[in-house]
Protein backbone atom coordinates (compact mmCIF):
# COMPACT_ATOMS: atom_id res chain seq x y z
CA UNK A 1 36.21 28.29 -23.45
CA UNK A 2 40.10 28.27 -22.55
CA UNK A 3 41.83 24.99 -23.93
CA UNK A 4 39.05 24.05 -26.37
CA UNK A 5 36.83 22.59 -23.59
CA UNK A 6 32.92 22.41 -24.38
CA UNK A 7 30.99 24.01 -22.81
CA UNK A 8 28.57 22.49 -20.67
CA UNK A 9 25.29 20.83 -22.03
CA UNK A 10 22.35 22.97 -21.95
CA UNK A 11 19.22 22.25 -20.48
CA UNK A 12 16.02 23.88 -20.30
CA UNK A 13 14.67 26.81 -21.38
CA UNK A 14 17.32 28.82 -19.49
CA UNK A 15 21.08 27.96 -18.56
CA UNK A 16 21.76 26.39 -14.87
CA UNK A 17 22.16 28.29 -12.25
CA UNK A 18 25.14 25.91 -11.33
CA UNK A 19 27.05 22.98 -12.75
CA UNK A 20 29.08 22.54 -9.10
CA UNK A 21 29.57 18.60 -8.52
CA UNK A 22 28.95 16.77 -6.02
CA UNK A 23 31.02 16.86 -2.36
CA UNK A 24 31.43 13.33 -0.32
CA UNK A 25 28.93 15.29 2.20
CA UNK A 26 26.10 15.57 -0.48
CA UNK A 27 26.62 11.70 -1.50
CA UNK A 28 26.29 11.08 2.73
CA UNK A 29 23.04 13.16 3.10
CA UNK A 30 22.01 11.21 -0.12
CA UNK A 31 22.11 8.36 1.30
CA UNK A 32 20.52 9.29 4.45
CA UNK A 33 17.14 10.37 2.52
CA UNK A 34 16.86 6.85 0.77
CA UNK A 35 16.78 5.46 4.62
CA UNK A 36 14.64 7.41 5.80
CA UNK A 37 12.09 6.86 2.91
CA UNK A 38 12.42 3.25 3.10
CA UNK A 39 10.16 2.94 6.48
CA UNK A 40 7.39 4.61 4.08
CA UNK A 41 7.46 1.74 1.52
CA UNK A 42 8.67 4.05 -1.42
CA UNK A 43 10.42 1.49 -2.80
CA UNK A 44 9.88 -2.10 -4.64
CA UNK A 45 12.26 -5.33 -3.70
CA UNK A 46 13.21 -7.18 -6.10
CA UNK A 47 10.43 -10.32 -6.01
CA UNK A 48 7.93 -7.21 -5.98
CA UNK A 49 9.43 -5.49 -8.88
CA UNK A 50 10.13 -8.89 -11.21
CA UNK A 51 6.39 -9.42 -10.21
CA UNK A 52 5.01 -6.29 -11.77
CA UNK A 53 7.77 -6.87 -14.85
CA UNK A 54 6.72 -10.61 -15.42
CA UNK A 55 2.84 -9.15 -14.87
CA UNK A 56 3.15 -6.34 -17.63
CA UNK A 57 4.79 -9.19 -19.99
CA UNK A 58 1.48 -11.11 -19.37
CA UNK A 59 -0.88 -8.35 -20.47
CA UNK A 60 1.58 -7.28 -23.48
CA UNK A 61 0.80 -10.65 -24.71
CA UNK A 62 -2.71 -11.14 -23.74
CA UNK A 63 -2.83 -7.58 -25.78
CA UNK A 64 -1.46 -9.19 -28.78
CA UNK A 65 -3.67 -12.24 -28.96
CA UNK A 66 -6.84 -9.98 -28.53
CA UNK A 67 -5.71 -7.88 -31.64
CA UNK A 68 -5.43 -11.27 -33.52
CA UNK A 69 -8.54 -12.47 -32.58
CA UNK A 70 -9.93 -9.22 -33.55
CA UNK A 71 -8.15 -9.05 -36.87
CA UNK A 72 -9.58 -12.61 -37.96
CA UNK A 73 -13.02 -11.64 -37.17
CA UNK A 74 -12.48 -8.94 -39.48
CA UNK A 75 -11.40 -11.81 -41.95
CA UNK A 76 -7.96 -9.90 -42.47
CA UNK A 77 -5.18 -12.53 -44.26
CA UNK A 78 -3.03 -14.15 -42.14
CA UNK A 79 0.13 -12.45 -43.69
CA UNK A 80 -1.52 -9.31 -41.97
CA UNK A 81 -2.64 -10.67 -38.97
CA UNK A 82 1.12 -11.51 -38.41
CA UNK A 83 2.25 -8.12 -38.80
CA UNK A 84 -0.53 -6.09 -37.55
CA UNK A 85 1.15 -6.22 -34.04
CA UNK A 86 0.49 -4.08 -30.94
CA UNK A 87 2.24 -3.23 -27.53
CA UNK A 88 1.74 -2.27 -24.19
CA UNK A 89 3.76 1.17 -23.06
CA UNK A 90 4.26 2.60 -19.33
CA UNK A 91 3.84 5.55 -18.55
CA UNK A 92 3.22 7.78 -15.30
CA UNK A 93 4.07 6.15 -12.33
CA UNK A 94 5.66 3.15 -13.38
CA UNK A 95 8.94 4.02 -13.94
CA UNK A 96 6.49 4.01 -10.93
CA UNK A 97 2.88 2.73 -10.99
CA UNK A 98 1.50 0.36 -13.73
CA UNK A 99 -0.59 2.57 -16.83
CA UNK A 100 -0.39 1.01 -20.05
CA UNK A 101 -1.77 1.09 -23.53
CA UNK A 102 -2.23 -1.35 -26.24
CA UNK A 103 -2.28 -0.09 -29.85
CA UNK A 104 -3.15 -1.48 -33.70
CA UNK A 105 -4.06 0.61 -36.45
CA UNK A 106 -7.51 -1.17 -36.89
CA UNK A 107 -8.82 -1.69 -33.42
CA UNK A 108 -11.06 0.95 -32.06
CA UNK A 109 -12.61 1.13 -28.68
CA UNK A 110 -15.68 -0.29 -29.42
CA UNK A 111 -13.88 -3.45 -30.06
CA UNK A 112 -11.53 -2.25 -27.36
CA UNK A 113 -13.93 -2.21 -23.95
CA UNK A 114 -16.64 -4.23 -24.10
CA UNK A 115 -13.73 -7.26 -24.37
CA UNK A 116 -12.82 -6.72 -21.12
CA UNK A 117 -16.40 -5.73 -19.51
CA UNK A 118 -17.02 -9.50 -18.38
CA UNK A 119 -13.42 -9.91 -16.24
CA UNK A 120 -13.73 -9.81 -12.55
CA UNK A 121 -12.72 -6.67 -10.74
CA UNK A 122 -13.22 -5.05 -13.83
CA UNK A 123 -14.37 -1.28 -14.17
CA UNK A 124 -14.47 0.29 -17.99
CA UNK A 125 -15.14 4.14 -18.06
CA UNK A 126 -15.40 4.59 -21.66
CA UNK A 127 -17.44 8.12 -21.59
CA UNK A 128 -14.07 9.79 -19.35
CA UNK A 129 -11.95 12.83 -21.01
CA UNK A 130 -9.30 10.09 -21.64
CA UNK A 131 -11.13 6.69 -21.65
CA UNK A 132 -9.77 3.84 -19.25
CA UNK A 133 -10.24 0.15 -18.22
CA UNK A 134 -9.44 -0.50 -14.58
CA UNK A 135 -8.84 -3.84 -12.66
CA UNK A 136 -6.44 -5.77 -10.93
CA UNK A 137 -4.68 -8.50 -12.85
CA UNK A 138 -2.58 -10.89 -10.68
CA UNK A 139 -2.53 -8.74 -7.66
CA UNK A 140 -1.03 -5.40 -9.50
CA UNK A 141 -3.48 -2.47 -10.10
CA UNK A 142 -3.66 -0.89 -13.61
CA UNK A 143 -5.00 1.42 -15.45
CA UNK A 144 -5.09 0.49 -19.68
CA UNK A 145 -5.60 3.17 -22.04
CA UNK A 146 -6.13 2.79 -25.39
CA UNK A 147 -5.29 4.29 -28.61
CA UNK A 148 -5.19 3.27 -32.66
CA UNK A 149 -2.49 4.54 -34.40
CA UNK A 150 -2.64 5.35 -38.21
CA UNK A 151 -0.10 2.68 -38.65
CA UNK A 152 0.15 -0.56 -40.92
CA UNK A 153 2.02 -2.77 -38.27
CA UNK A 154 3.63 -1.41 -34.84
CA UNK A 155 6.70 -2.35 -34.21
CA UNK A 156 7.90 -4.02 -30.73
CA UNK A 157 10.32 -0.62 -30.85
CA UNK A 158 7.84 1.90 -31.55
CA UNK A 159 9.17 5.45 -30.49
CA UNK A 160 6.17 7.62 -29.35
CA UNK A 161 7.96 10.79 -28.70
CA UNK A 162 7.93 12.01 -32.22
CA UNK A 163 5.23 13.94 -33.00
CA UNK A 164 3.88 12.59 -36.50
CA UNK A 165 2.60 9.85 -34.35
CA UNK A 166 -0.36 12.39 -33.85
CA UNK A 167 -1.58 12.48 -37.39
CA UNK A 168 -4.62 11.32 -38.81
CA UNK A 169 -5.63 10.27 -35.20
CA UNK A 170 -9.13 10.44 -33.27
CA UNK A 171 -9.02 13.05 -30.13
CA UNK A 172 -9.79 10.01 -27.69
CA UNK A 173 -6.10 8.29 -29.13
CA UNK A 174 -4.17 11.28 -28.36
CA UNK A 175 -5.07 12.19 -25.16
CA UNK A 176 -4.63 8.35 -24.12
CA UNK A 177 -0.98 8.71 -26.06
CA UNK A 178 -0.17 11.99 -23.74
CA UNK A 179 0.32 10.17 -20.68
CA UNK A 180 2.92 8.26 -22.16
CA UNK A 181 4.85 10.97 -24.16
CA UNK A 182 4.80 13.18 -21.80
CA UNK A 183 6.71 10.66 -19.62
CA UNK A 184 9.06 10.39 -22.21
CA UNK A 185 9.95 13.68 -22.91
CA UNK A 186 10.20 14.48 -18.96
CA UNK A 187 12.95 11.65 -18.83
CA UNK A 188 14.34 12.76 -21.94
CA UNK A 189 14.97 16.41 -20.45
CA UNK A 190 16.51 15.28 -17.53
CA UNK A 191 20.53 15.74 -17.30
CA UNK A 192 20.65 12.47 -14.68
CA UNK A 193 17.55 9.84 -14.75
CA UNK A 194 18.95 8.19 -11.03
CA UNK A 195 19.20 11.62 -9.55
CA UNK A 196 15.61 12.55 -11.01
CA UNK A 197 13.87 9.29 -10.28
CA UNK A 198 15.48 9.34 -6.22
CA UNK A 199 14.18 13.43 -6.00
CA UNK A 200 11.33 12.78 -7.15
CA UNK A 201 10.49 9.71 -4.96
CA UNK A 202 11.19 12.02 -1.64
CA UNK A 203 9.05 15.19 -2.86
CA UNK A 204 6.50 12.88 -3.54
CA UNK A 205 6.24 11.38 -0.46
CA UNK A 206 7.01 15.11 1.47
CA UNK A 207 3.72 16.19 -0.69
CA UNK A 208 2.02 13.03 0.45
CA UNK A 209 2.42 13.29 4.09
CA UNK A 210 2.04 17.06 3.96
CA UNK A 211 -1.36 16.83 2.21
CA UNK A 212 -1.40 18.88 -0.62
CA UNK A 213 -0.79 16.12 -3.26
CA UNK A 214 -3.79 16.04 -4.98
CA UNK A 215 -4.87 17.08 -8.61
CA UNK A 216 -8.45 16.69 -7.71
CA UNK A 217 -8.48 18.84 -4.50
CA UNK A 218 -6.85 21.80 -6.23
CA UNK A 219 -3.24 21.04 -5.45
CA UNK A 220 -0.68 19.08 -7.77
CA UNK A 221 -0.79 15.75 -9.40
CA UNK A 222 1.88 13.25 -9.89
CA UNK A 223 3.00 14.73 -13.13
CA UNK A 224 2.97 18.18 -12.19
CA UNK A 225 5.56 17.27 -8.95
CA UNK A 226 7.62 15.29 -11.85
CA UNK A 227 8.14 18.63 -13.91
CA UNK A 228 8.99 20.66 -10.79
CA UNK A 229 11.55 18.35 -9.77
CA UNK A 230 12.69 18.05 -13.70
CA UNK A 231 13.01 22.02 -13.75
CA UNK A 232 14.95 21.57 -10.18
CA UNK A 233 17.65 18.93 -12.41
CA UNK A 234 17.94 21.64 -15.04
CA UNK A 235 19.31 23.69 -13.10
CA UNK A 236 21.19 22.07 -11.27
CA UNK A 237 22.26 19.41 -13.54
CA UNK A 238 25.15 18.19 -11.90
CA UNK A 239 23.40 17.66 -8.23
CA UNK A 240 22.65 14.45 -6.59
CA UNK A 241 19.10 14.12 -4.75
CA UNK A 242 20.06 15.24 -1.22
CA UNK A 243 21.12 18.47 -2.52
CA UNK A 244 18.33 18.51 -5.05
CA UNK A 245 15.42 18.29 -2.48
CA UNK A 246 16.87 21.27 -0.64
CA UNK A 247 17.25 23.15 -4.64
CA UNK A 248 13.39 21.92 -4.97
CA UNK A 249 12.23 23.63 -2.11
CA UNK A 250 14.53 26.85 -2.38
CA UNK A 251 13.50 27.52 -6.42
CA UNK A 252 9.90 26.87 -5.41
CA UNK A 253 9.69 28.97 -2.54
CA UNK A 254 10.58 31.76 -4.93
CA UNK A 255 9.11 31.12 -7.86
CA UNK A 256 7.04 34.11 -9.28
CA UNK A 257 3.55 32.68 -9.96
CA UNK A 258 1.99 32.64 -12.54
CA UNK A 259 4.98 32.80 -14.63
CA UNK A 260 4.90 28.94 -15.73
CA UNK A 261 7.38 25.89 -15.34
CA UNK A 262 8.73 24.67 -18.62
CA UNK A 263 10.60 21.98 -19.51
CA UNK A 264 11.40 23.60 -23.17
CA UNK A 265 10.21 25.68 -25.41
CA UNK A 266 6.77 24.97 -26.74
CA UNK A 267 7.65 23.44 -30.52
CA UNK A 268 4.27 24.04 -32.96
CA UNK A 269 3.95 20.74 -35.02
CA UNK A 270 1.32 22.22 -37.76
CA UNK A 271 -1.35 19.72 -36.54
CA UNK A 272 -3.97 22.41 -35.40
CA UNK A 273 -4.16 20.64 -32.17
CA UNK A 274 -5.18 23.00 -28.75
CA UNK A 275 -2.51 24.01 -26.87
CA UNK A 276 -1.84 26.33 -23.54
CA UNK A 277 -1.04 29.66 -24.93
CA UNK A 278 -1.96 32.95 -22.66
CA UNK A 279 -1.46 34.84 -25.68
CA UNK A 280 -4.20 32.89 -27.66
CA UNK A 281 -6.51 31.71 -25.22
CA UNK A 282 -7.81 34.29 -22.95
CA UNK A 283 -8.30 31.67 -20.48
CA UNK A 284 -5.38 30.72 -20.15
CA UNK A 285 -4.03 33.86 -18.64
CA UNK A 286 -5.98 32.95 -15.46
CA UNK A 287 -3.87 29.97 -14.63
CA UNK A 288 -2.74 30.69 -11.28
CA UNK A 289 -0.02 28.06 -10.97
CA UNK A 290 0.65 26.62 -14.51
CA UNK A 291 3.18 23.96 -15.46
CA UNK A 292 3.08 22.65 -18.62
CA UNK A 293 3.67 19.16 -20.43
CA UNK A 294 6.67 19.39 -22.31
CA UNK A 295 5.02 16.74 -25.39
CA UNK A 296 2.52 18.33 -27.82
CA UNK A 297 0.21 19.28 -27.74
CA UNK A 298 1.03 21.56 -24.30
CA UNK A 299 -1.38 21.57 -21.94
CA UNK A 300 -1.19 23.29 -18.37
CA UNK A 301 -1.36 19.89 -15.78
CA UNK A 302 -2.74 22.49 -12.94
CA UNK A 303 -5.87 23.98 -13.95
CA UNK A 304 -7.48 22.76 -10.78
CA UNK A 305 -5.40 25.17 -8.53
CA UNK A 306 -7.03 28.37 -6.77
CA UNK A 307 -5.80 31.30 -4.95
CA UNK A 308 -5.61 29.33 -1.59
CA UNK A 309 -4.36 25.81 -2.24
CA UNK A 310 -1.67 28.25 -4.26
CA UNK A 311 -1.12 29.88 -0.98
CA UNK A 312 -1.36 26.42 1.09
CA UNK A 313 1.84 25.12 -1.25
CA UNK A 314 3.52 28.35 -1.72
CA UNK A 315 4.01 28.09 2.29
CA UNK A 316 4.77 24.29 2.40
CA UNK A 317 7.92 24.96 -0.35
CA UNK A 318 9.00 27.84 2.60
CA UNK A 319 8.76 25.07 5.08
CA UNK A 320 10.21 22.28 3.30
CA UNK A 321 13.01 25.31 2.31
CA UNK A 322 13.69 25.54 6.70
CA UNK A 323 13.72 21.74 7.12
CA UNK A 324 15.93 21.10 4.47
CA UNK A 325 18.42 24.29 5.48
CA UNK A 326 18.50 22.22 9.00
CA UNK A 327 19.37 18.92 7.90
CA UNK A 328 22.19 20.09 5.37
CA UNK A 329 23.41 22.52 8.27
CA UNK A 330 23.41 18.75 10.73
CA UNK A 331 20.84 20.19 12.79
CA UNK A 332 17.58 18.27 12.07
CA UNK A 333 17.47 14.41 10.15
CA UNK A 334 15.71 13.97 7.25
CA UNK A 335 12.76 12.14 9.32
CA UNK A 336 11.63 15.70 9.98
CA UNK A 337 10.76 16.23 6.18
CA UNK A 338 8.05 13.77 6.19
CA UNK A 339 6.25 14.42 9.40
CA UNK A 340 2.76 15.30 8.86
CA UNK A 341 1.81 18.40 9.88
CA UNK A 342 0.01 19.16 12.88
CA UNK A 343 -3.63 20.09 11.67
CA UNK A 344 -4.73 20.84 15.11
CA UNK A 345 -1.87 23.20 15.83
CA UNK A 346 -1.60 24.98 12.35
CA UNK A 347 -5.70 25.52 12.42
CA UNK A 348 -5.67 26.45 16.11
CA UNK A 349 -9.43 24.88 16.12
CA UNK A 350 -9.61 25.72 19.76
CA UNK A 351 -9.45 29.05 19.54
CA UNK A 352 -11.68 28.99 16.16
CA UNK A 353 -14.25 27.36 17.96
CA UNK A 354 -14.05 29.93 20.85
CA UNK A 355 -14.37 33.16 18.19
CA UNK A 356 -17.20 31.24 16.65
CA UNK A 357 -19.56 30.60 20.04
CA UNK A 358 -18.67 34.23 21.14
CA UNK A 359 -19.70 35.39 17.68
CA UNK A 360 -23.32 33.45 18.23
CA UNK A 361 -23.62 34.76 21.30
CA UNK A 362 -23.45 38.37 20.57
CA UNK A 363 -25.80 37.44 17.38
């Protein structure tokens, strides 16, 4: 590059399609989105957010006192009761919501759930794909996974994102461990964490109040709208949120199903684990929608999708592309994002109703 300038940082699987900074106008519209999400409750105060902090340092400890009570009952010295150690880590939607899991190289979870089985509000679903314990404690809700690592002590600044972590470990540890790397690595591949965290916030809530944000119902889960809006950063690294949104909606509105979203390129670590690969599994190749977790092992987070909640979203990301066009162009506020839509209207049950009677009444 002229004058012995770097070039810029790369990120993603492909190079941005631009690296323009922001104008005063896109810091304005910026903050216009964060007030109109506040009436929606998308954000914490302070009292609520040093709640859930001082609430998570509770259970860390609680965590480490159950691991010592455990390791004395296995008549382990004290010397290695002391070091043993364990932690809670967040993952998901803390850095939104509260998830968390405790770890120690010798507890298992048979030791693991039945210690919390006789707490109030307590609910322990030990037989799930990725075992959980769920209750309230103090007023938060949380979800505490679980997983042993093959480790002789864990340090308070454990680093889960490497992926040696994985060896020697039962199936049930590293699916409870994905939540959290994957989480990781998403923030990781992010050019600006503020920017990410704000987008993400608003196409949350726009998938919320539109309907279609549900992993369950065939439509997308929390961490599949986190990689879309990572994608949308890498490309447009340099963007702030108002802008972003509007890049969300115009990428997505395009985007050439079933070719997948990925974060990077898929990295083989030798550990044999199962991983989404159309050219390896044939049943993979009938994704319809797939975006895939950046942390081995990959998996596609959007199995669940079919032909018509596809179709359902591919026309929402057109829609949200129009809104956003008007409120960048000053002719529509950002209110008009997150208005529901009108099922009655869209579904036109009146006339429905009508084809269906005359359709009984010719039968």
């Amino acid at each position: 590059m002229p004058g012995g300038q770097q070039p810029p940082k790369h990120y993603g699987i492909t190079s941005a399609i631009s690296h323009a900074p922001p104008r005063e106008i896109d810091h304005q519209y910026t903050k216009k989105l964060s007030d109109a999400m506040k009436p929606f409750g998308v954000f914490e105060d302070e009292d609520e957010l040093n709640h859930r902090l001082a609430v998570l340092g509770k259970l860390n400890n609680f965590v480490k006192e159950w691991i010592a009570e455990i390791s004395e009952s296995k008549n382990l010295p004290p010397s290695a009761i002391s070091n043993v150690g364990g932690k809670i880590f967040t993952f998901g939607s803390y850095r939104l919501g509260v998830h968390t899991k405790g770890i120690s190289s010798h507890i298992s979870h048979v030791f693991f759930f039945p210690a919390y089985e006789d707490t109030a509000e307590v609910e322990a679903v030990e037989d799930a794909f990725v075992p959980v314990i769920k209750f309230k404690f103090d007023g938060i809700e949380i979800d505490l996974l679980f997983a042993r690592l093959a480790l002789q002590a864990i340090p308070d600044n454990l680093d889960l994102r490497g992926d040696s972590i994985l060896r020697n470990l039962d199936i049930r540890c590293i699916r409870s461990l994905n939540g959290c790397r994957v989480t990781d690595e998403i923030l990781y591949l992010v050019p600006n964490k503020e920017n990410f965290r704000l987008t993400l916030r608003a196409i949350k809530l726009w998938a919320k109040r539109r309907g279609i944000y549900s992993n369950m119902l065939g439509f997308l889960g929390g961490v599949s709208w986190a990689m879309l809006v990572a994608r949308t950063c890498q490309l447009y690294p340099n963007a702030v949120a108002a802008t972003l949104v509007h890049k969300f909606f115009l990428v997505f509105s395009k985007w050439e199903w079933p070719n997948p979203v990925l974060l990077k390129q898929p990295e083989d670590s030798n550990l044999n684990l199962p991983v989404w690969d159309p050219r390896v599994n044939p049943s993979d190749r009938y994704h319809l929608m797939p975006i895939i977790t950046p942390a081995y092992p990959q998996q596609n987070s959007t199995y669940n999708v079919s032909t018509s909640t596809r179709t359902i979203m591919s026309e929402e990301f057109k829609y949200g592309l129009s809104v956003t066009d008007e409120i960048l162009q000053g002719k529509a506020e950002w209110s008009k994002l997150f208005e529901p839509p009108n099922f009655f209207q869209k579904y036109n049950l009146k006339t429905n109703i009508q084809a269906y009677l005359a359709l009984h009444s010719a039968l």
